[in-house]
PDB file of N, CA and C in Angstrom:
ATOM      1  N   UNK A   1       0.853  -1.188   0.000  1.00  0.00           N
ATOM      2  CA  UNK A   1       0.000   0.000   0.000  1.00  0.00           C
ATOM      3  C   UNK A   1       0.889   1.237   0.000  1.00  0.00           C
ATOM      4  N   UNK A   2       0.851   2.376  -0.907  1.00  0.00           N
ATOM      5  CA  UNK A   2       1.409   3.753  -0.886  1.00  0.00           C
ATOM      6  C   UNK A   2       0.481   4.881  -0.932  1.00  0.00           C
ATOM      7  N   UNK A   3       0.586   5.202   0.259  1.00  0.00           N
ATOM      8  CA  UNK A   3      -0.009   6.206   1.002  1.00  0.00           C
ATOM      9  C   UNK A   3       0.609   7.670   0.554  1.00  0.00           C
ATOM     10  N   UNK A   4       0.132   8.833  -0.320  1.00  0.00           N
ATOM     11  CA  UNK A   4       0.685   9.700  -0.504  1.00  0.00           C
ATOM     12  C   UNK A   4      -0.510  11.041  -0.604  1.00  0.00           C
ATOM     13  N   UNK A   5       0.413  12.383  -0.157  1.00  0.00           N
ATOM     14  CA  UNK A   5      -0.323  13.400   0.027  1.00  0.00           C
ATOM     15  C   UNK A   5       0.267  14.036  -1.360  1.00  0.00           C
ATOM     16  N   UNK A   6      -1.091  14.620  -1.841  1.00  0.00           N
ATOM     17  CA  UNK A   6      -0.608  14.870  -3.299  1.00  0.00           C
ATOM     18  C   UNK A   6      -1.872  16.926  -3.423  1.00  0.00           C
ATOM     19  N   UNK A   7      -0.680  17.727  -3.337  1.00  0.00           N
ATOM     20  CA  UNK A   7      -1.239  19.193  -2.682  1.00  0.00           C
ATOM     21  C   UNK A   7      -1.879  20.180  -3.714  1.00  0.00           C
ATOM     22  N   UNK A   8      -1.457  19.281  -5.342  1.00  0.00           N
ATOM     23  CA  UNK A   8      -1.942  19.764  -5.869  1.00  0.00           C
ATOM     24  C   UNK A   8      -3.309  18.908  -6.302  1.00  0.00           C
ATOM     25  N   UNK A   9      -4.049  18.591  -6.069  1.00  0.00           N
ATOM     26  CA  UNK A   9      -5.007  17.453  -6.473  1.00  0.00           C
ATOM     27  C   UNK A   9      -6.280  18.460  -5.422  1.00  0.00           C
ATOM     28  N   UNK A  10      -6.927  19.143  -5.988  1.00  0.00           N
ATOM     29  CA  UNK A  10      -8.385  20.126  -5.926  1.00  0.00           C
ATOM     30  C   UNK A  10      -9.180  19.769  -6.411  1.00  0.00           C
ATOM     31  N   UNK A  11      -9.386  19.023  -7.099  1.00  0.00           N
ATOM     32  CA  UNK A  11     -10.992  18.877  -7.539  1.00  0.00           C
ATOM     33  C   UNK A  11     -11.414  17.783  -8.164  1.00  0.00           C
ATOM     34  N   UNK A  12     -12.765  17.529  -8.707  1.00  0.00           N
ATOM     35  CA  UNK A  12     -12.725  15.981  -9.452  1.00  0.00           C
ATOM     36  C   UNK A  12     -12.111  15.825 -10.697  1.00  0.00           C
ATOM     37  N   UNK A  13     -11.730  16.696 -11.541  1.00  0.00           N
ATOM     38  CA  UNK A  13     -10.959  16.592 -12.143  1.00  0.00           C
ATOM     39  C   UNK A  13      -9.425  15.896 -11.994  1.00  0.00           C
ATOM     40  N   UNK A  14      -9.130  16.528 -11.460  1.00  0.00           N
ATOM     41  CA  UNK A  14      -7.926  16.087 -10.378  1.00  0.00           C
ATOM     42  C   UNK A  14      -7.596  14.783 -10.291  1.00  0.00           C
ATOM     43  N   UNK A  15      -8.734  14.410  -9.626  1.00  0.00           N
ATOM     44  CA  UNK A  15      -9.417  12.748  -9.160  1.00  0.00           C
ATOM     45  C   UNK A  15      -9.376  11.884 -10.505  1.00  0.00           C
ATOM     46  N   UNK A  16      -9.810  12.421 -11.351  1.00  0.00           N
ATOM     47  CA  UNK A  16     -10.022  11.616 -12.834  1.00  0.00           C
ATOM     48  C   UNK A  16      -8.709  11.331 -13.386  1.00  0.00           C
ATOM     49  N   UNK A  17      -7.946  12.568 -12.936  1.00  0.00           N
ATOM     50  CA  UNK A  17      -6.219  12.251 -13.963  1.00  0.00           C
ATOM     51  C   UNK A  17      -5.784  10.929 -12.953  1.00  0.00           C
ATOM     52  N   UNK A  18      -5.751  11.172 -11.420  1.00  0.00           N
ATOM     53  CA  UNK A  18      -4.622  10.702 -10.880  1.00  0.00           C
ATOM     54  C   UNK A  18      -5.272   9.378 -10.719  1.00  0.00           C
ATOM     55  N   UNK A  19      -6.439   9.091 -10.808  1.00  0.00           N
ATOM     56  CA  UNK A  19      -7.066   7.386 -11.092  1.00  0.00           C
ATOM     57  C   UNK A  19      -6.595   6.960 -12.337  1.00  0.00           C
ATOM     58  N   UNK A  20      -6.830   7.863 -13.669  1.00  0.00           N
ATOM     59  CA  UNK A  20      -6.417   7.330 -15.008  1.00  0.00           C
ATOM     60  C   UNK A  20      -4.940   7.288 -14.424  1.00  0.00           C
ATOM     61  N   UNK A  21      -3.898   7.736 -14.169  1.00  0.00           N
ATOM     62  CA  UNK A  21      -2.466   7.778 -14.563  1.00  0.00           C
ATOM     63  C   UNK A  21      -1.762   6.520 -13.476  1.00  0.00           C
ATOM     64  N   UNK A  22      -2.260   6.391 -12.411  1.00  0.00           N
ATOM     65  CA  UNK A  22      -2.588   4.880 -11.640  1.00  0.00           C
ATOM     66  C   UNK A  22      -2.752   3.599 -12.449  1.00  0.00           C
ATOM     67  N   UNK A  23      -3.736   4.350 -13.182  1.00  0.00           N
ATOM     68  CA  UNK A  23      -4.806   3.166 -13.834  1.00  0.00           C
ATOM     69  C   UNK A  23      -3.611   2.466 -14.985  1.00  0.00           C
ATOM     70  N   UNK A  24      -3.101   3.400 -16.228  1.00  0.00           N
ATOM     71  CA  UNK A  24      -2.157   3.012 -17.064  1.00  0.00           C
ATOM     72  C   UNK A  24      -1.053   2.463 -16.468  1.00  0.00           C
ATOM     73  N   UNK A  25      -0.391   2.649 -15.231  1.00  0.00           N
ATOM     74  CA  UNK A  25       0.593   1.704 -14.972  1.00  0.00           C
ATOM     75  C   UNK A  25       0.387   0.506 -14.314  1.00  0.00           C
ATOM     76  N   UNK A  26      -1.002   0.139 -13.574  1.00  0.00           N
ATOM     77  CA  UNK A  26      -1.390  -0.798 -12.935  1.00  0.00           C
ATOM     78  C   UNK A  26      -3.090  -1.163 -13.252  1.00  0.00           C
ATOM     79  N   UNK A  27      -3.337  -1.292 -14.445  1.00  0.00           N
ATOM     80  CA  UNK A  27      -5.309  -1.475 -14.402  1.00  0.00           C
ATOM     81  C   UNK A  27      -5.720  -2.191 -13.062  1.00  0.00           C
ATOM     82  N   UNK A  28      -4.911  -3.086 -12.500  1.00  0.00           N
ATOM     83  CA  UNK A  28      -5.903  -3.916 -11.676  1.00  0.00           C
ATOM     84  C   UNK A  28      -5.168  -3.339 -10.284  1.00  0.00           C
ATOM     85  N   UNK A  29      -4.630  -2.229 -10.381  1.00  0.00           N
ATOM     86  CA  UNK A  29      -4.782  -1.478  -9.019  1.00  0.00           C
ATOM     87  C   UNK A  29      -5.878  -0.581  -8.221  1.00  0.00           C
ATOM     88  N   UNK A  30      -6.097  -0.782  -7.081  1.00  0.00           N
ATOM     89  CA  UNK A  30      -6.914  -0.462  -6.211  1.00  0.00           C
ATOM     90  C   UNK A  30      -6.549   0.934  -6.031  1.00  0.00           C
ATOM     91  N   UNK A  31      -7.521   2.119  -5.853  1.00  0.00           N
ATOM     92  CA  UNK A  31      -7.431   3.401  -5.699  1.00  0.00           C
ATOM     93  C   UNK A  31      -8.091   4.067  -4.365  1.00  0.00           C
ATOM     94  N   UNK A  32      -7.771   4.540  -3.119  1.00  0.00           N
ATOM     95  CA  UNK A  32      -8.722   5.419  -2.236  1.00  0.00           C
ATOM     96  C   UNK A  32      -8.302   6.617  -2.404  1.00  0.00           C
ATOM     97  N   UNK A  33      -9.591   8.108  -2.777  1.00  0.00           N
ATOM     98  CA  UNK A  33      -8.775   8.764  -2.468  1.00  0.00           C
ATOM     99  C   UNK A  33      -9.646   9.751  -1.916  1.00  0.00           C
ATOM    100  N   UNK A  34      -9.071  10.748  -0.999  1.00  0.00           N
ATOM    101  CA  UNK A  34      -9.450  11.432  -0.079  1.00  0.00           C
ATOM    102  C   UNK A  34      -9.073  13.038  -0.209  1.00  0.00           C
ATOM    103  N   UNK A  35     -10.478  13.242  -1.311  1.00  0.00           N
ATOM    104  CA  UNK A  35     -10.063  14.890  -2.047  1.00  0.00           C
ATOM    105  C   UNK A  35      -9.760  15.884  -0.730  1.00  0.00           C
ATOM    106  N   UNK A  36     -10.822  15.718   0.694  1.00  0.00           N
ATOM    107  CA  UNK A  36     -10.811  17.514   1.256  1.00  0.00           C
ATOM    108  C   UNK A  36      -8.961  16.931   1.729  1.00  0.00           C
ATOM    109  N   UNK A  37      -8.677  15.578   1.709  1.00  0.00           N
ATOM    110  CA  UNK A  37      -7.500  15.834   2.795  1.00  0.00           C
ATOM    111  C   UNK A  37      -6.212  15.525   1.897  1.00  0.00           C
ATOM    112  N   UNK A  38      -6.723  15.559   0.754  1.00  0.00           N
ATOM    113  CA  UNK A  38      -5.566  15.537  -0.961  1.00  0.00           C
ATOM    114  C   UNK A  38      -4.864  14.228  -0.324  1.00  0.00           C
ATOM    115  N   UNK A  39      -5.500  13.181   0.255  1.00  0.00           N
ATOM    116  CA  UNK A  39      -4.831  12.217   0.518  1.00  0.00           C
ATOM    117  C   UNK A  39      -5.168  10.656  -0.648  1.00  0.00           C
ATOM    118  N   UNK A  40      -4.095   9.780  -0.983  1.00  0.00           N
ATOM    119  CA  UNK A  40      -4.084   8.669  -2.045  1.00  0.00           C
ATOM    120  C   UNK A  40      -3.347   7.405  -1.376  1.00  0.00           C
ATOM    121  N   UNK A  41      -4.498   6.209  -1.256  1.00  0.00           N
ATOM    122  CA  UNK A  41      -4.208   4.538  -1.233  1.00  0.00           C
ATOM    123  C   UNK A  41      -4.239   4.340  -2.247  1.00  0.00           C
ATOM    124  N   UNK A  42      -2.766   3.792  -2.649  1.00  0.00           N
ATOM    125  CA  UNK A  42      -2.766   2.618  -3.947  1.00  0.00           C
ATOM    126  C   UNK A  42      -2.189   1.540  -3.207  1.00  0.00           C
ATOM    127  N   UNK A  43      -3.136   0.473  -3.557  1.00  0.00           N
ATOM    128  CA  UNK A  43      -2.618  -0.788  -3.913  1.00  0.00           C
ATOM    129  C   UNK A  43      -2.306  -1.163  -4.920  1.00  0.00           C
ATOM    130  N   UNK A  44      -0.797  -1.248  -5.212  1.00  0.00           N
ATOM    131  CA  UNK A  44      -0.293  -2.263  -6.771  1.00  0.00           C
ATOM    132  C   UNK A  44       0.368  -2.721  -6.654  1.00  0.00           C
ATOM    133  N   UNK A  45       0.875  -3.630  -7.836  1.00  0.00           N
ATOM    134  CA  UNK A  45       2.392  -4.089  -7.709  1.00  0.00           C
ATOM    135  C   UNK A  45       3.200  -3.473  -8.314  1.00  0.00           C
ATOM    136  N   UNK A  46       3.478  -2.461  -8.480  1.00  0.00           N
ATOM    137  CA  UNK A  46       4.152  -1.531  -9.265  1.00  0.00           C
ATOM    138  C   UNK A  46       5.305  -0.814  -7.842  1.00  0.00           C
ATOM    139  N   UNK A  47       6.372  -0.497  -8.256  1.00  0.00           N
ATOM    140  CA  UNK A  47       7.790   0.025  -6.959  1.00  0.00           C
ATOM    141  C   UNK A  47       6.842   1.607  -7.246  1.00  0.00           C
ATOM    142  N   UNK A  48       6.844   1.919  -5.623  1.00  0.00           N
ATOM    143  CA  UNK A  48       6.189   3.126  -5.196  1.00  0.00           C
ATOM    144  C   UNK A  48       6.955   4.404  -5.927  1.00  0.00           C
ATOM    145  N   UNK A  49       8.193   4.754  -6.268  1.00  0.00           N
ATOM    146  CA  UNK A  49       8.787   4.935  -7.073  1.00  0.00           C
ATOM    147  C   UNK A  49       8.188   5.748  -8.817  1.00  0.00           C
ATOM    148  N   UNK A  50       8.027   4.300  -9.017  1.00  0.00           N
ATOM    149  CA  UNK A  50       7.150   4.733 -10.368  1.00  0.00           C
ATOM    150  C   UNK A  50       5.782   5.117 -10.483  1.00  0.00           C
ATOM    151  N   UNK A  51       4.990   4.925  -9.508  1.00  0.00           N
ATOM    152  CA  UNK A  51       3.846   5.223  -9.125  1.00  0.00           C
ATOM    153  C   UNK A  51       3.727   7.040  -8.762  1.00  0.00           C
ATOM    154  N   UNK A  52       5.145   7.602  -7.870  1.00  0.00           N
ATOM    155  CA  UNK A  52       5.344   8.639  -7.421  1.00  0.00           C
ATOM    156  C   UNK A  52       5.712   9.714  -9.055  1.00  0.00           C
ATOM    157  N   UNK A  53       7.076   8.669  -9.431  1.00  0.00           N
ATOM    158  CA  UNK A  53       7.159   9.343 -10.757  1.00  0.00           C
ATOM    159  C   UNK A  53       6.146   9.756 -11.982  1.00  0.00           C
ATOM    160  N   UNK A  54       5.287   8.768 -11.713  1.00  0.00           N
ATOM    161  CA  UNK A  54       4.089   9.191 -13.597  1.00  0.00           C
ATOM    162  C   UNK A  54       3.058   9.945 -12.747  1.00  0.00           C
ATOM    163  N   UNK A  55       2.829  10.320 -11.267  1.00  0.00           N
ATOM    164  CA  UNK A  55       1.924  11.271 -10.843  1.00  0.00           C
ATOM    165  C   UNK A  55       3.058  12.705 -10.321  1.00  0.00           C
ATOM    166  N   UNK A  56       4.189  12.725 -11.271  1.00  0.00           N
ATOM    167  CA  UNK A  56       4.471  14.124 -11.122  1.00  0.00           C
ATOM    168  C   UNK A  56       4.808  14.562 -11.954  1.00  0.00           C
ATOM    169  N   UNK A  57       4.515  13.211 -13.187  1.00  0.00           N
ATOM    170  CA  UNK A  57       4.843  13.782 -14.709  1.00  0.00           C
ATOM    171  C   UNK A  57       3.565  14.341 -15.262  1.00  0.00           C
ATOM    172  N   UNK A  58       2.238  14.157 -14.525  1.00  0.00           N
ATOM    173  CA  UNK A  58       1.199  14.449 -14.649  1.00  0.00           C
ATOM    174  C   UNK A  58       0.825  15.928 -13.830  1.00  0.00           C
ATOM    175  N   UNK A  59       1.607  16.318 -13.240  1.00  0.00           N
ATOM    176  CA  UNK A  59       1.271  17.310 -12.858  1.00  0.00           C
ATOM    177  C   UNK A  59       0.793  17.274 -11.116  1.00  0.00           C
ATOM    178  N   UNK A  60       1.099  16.178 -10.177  1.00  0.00           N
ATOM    179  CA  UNK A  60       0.464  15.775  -9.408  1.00  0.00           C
ATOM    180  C   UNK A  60       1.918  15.436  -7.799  1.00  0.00           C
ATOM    181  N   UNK A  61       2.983  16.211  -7.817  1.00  0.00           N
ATOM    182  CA  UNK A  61       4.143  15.544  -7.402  1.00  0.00           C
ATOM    183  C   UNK A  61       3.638  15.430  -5.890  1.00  0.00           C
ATOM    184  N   UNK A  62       3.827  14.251  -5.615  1.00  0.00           N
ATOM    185  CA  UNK A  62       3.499  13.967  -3.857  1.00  0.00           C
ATOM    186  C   UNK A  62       4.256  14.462  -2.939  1.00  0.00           C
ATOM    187  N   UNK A  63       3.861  14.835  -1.785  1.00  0.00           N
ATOM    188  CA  UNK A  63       4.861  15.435  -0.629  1.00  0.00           C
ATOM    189  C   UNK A  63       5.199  15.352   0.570  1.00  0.00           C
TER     190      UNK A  63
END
């Protein structure tokens, strides 16, 4: 599980990229996410790493 606070992530929009950009490196990963507190559960098998990297190539860098 990678637990990350992500400060730019405001709105459902937001929500839609950082599920799709999850989604392309892992489809059968599990997503929670927690807009008022910009907080993100992924479950994948993917190194937290690359998960961190394609959500800050998206515009989304965790902190």
């Amino acid at each position: 599980m990678i637990e990350l606070t992500l400060k730019d992530m405001t709105c459902g929009h937001c929500v839609r990229t950082v599920t799709q950009t999850v989604q392309k490196l892992d489809p059968q990963a599990r997503i929670e996410i927690d807009l008022p507190a910009q907080r993100v559960k992924i479950e994948t098998q993917q190194p937290p790493e690359a998960v961190r990297q394609a959500l800050a190539e998206e515009g989304y860098p965790a902190s």
